[in-house]
Protein backbone atom coordinates (compact mmCIF):
# COMPACT_ATOMS: atom_id res chain seq x y z
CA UNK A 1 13.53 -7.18 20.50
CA UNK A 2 13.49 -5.51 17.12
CA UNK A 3 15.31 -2.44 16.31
CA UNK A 4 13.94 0.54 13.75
CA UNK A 5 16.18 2.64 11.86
CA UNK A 6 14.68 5.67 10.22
CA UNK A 7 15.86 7.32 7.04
CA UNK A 8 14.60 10.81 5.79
CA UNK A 9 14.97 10.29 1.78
CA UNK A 10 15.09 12.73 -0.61
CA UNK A 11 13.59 16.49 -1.33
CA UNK A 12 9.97 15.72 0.20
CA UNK A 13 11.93 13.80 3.36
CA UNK A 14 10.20 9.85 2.69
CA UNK A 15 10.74 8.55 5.85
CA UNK A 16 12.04 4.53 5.36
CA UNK A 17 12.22 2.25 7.91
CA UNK A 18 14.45 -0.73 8.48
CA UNK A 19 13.78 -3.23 11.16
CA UNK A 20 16.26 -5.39 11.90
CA UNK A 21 16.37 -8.82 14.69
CA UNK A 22 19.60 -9.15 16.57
CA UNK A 23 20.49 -11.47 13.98
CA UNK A 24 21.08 -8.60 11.88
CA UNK A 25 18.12 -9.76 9.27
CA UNK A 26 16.29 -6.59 8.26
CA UNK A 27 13.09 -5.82 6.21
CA UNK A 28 13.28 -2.88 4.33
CA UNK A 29 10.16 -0.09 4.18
CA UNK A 30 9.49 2.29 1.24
CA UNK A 31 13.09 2.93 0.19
CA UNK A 32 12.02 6.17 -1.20
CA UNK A 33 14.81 7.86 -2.55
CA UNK A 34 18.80 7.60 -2.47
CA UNK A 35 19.31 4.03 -3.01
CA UNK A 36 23.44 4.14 -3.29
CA UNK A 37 23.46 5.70 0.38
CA UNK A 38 21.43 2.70 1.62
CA UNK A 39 23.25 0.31 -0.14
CA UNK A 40 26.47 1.42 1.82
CA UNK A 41 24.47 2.09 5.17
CA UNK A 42 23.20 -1.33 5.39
CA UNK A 43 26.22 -2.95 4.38
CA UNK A 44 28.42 -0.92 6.61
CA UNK A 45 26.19 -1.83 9.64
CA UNK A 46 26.34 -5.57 8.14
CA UNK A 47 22.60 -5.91 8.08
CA UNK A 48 21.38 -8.75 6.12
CA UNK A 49 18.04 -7.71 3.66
CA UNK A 50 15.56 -10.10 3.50
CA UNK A 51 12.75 -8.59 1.87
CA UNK A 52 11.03 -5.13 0.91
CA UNK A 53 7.39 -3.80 1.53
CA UNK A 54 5.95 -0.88 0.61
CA UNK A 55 3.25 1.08 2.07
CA UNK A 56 2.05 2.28 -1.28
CA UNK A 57 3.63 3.19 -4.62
CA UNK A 58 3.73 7.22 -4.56
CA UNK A 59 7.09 7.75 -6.39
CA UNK A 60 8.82 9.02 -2.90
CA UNK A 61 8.32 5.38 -1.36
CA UNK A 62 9.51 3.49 -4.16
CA UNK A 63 12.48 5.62 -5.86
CA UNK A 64 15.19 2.88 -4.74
CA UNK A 65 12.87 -0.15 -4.86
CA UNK A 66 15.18 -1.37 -7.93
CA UNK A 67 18.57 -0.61 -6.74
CA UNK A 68 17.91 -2.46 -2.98
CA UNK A 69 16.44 -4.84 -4.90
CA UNK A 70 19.52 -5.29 -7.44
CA UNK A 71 21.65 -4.95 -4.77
CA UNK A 72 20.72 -7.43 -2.23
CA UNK A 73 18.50 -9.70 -4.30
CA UNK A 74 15.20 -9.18 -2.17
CA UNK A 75 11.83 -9.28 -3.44
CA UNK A 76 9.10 -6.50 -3.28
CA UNK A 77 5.88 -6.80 -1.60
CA UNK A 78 3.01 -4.74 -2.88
CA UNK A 79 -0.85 -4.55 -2.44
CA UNK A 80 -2.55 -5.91 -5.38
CA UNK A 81 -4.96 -2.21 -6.33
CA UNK A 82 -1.55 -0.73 -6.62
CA UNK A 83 1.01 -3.14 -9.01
CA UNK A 84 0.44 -1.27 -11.80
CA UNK A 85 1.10 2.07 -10.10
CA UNK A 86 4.81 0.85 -9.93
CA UNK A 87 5.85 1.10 -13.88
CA UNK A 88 3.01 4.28 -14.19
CA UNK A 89 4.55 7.59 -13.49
CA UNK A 90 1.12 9.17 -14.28
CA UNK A 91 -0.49 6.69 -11.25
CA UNK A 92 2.88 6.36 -8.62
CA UNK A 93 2.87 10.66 -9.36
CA UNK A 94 6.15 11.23 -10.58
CA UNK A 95 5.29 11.73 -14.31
CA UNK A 96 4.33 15.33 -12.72
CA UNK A 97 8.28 15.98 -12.52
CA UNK A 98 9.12 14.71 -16.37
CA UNK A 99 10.94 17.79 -16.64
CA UNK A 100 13.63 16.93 -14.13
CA UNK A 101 16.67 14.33 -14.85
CA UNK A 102 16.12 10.79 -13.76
CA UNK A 103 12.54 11.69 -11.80
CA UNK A 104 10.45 9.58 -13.75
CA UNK A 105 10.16 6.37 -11.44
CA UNK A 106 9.39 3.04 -13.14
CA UNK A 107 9.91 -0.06 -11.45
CA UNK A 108 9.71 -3.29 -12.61
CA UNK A 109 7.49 -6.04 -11.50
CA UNK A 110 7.27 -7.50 -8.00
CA UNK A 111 7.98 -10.95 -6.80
CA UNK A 112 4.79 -10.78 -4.17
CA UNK A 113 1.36 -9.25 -4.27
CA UNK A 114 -0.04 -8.68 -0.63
CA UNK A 115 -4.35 -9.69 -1.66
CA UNK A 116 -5.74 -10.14 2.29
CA UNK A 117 -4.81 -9.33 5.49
CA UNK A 118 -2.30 -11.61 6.73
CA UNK A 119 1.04 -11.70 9.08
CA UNK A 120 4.08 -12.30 7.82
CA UNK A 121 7.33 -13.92 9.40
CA UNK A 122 10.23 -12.54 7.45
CA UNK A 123 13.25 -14.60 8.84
CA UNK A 124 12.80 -13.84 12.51
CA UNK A 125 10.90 -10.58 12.03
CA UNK A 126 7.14 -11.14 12.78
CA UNK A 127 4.14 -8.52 11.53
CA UNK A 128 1.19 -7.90 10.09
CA UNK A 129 -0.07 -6.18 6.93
CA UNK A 130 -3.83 -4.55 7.66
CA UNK A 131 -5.17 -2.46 4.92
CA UNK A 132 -5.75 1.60 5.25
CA UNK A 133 -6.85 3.01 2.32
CA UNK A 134 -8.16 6.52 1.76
CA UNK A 135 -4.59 7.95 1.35
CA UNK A 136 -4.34 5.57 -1.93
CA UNK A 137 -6.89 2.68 -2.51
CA UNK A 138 -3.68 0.31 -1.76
CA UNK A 139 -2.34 1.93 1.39
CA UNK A 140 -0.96 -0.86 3.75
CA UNK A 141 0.16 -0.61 7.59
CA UNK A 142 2.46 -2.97 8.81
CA UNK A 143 1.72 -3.88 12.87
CA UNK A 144 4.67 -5.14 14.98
CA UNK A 145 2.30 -6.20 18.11
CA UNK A 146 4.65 -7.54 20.39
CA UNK A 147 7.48 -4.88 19.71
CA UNK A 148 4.57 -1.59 19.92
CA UNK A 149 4.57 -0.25 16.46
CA UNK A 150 3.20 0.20 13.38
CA UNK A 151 4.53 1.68 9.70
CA UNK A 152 1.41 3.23 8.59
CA UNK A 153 2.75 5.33 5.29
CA UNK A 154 0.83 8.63 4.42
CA UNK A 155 -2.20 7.32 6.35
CA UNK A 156 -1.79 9.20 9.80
CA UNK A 157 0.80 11.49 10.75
CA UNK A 158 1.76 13.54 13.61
CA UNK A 159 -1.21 15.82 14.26
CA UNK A 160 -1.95 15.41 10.66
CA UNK A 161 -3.28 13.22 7.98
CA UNK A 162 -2.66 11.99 4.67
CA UNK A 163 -3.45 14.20 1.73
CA UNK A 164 -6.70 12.69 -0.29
CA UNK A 165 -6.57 14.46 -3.42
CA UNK A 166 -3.95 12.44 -5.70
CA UNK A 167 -5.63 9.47 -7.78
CA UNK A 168 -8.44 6.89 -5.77
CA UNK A 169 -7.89 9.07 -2.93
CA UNK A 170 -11.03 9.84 -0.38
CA UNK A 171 -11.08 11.43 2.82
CA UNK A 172 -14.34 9.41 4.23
CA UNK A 173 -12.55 6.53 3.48
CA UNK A 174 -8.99 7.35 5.22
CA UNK A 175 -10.80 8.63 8.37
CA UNK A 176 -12.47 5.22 8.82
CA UNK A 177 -8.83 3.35 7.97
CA UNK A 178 -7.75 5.69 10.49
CA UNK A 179 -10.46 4.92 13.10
CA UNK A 180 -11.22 1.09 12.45
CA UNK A 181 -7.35 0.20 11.97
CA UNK A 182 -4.49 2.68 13.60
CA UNK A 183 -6.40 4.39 16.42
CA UNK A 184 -7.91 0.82 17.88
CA UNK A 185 -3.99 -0.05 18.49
CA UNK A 186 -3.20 -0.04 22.32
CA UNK A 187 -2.60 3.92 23.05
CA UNK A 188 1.19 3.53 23.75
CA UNK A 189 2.04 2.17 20.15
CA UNK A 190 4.69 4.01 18.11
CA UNK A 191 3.29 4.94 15.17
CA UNK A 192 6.15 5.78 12.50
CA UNK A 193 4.88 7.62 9.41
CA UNK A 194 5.79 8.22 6.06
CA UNK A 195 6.89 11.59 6.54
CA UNK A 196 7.98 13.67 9.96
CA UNK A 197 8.00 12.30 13.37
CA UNK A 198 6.50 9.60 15.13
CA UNK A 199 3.47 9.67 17.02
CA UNK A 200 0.98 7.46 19.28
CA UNK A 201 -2.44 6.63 19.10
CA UNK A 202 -3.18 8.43 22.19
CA UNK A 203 -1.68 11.69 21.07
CA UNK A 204 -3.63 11.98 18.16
CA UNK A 205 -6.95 11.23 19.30
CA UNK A 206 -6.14 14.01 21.50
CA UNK A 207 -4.74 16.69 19.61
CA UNK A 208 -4.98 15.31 16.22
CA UNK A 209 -7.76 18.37 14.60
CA UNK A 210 -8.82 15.59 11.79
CA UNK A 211 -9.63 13.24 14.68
CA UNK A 212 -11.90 15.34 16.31
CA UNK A 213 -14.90 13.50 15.87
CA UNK A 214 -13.39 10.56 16.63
């Protein structure tokens, strides 16, 4: 049985997730913002980092890629359409904030590059990465079948969906990730979001007014 840990990062609240075994081996999700607090969180817990992956490279899911990273020696998983987002404030969407101290997110370049579907077994921790674009053309969800839930990003939120107008964006093309990908998950499964609270399949295909004509 896994366990999920949620942490709401920074001034636009990044949700990141860390899933941890009972060995106490954890994979990290979009570490968004205040790096030195996680650092001292998952070392005062005594988790053991393994690896990070990221849903997509929006500067408020990969503020603190470097310093987990530096701290804990991991490497970074990415999708492939968004690598050079990472060291691109004008593409990741930070170079909009130039104006404030130490907002400009660069970060260097990652160890893995996620190209196709696939699972991955991280230690003990078992999942798999399906792609949901629409959000950003290199949107991934993560899928933990036999634990009931999925990391899904910006891609679906709670009676809500991601926002379609930042670069390679599209709304016809999120609504299908949406339908083909998150909302074929048994009803029951926890979705966990890149911002606010979680929600279920079920839920949203009910009250969900961007779902409608699903």
């Amino acid at each position: 049985m896994l366990n999920i840990r949620t942490y709401s990062l920074g001034p636009i609240q990044t949700n990141c997730y860390i899933v941890s075994n009972k060995n106490k081996e954890c994979v990290i999700f979009d570490p968004g913002e205040e790096g030195v607090r996680l650092v001292k969180e998952i070392r005062a817990i005594g988790l053991k980092p393994l690896a990070i992956f990221l849903t997509h490279t929006h500067f408020d899911h990969i503020g603190a890629v470097e310093i987990l990273r530096e701290a804990f020696q991991v490497p970074v998983y990415v999708h492939e359409k968004e690598v050079d987002w990472l060291g691109d404030p004008m593409k990741n969407g930070s170079g909009k904030y130039a104006e404030l101290p130490n907002y400009v997110v660069k970060t260097p370049e990652v160890e893995h590059i996620i190209r196709e579907e696939q699972i991955f077994e991280v230690g003990n921790i078992t999942f798999k990465a399906v792609f949901t674009p629409g959000h950003s053309p290199g949107s991934v969800s993560y899928i933990f079948e036999e634990d009931g839930f999925a990391i899904v990003g910006d891609t679906l939120f709670e009676r809500s969906v991601g926002r379609t107008d930042l670069i390679g964006g599209s709304m016809s093309v999120l609504l299908k990730s949406i339908h083909d990908k998150l909302l074929s998950l048994p009803e029951d499964t926890i979705i966990y979001p890149g911002h606010g609270g979680y929600t279920t399949p079920a839920a949203e295909m009910e009250m969900n007014p961007f779902l409608n004509g699903f």
